[in-house]
Protein backbone atom coordinates (compact mmCIF):
# COMPACT_ATOMS: atom_id res chain seq x y z
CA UNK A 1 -47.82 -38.69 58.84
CA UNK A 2 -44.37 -40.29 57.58
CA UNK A 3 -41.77 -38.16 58.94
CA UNK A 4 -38.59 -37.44 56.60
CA UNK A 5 -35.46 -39.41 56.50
CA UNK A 6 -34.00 -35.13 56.74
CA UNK A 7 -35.97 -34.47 59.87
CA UNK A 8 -34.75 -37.85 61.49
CA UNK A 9 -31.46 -36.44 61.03
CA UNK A 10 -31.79 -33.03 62.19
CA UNK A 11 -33.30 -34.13 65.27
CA UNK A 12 -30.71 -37.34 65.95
CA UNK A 13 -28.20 -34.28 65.69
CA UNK A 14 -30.10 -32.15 68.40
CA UNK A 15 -29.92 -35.30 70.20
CA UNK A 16 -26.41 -35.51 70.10
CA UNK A 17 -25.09 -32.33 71.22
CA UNK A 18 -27.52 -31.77 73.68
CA UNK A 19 -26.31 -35.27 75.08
CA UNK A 20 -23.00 -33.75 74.43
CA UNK A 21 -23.66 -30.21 76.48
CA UNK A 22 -24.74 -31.93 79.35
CA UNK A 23 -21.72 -34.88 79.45
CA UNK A 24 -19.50 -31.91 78.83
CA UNK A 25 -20.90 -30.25 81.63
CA UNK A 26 -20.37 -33.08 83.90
CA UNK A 27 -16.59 -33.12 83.07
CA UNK A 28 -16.20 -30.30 84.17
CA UNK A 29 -18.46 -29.45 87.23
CA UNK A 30 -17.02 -33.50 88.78
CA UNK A 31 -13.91 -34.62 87.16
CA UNK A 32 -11.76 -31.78 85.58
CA UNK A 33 -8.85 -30.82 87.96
CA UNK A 34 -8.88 -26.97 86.48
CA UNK A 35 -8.75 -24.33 89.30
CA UNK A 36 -10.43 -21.06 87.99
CA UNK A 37 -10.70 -19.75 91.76
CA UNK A 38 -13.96 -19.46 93.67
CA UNK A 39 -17.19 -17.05 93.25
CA UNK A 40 -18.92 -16.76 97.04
CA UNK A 41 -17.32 -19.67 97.98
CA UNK A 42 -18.47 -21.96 95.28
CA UNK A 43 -15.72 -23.20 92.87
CA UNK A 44 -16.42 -21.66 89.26
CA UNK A 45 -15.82 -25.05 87.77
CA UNK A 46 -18.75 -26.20 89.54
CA UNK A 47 -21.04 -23.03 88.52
CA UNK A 48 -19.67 -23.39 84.54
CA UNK A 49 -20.13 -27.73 84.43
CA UNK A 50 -24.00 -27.15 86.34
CA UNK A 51 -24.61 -24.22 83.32
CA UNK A 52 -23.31 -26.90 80.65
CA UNK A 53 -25.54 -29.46 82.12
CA UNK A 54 -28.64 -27.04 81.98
CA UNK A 55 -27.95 -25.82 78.53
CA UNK A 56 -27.78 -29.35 77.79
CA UNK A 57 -31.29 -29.79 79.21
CA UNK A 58 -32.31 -27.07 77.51
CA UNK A 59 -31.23 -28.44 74.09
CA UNK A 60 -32.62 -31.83 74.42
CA UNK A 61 -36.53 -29.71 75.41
CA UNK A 62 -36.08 -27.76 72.45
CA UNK A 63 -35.49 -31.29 70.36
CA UNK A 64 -38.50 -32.57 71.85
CA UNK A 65 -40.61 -29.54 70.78
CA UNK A 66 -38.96 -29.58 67.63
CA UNK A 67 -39.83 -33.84 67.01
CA UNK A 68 -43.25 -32.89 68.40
CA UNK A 69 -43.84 -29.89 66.22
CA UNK A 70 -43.05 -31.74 63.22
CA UNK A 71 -46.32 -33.14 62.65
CA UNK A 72 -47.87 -29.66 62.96
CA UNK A 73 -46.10 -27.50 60.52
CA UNK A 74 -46.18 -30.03 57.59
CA UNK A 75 -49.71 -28.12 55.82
CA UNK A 76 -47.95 -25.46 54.68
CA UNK A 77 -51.23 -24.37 52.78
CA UNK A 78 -53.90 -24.78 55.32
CA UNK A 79 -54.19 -22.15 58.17
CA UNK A 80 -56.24 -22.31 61.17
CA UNK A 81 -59.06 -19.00 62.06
């Protein structure tokens, strides 16, 4: 089935900001020069970029379930026993 020019966008945005999560993530765990202190000897910069990068990871799944759902949900009328 055709897939809307609607859904094309809503998933090119997913896209985006999941691309933009996980860049933002890498900023900041490798090239920021903040100094929030240090949690069991690990800098917190490095925990907070490495949760940005999975969150990132996370959103570009959940695009990928979303594009492959697509297909799926478009009988709105028929229902499966």
């Amino acid at each position: 089935m055709k897939r809307s020019m609607a859904l094309w966008v809503n998933i090119s945005f997913r896209v985006f900001v999941a691309f933009a999560y996980t860049l933002l993530g890498a900023y900041v765990a490798f090239w920021s020069s903040f100094d929030l202190g240090t949690w069991n000897g690990v800098s917190i910069v490095l925990l907070l970029g490495i949760l940005f990068i999975l969150y990132g990871l996370f959103r570009i799944w959940r695009a990928y379930l979303y594009f492959r759902e697509a297909d799926e949900s478009s009988n709105y009328a028929e229902y499966e026993d």
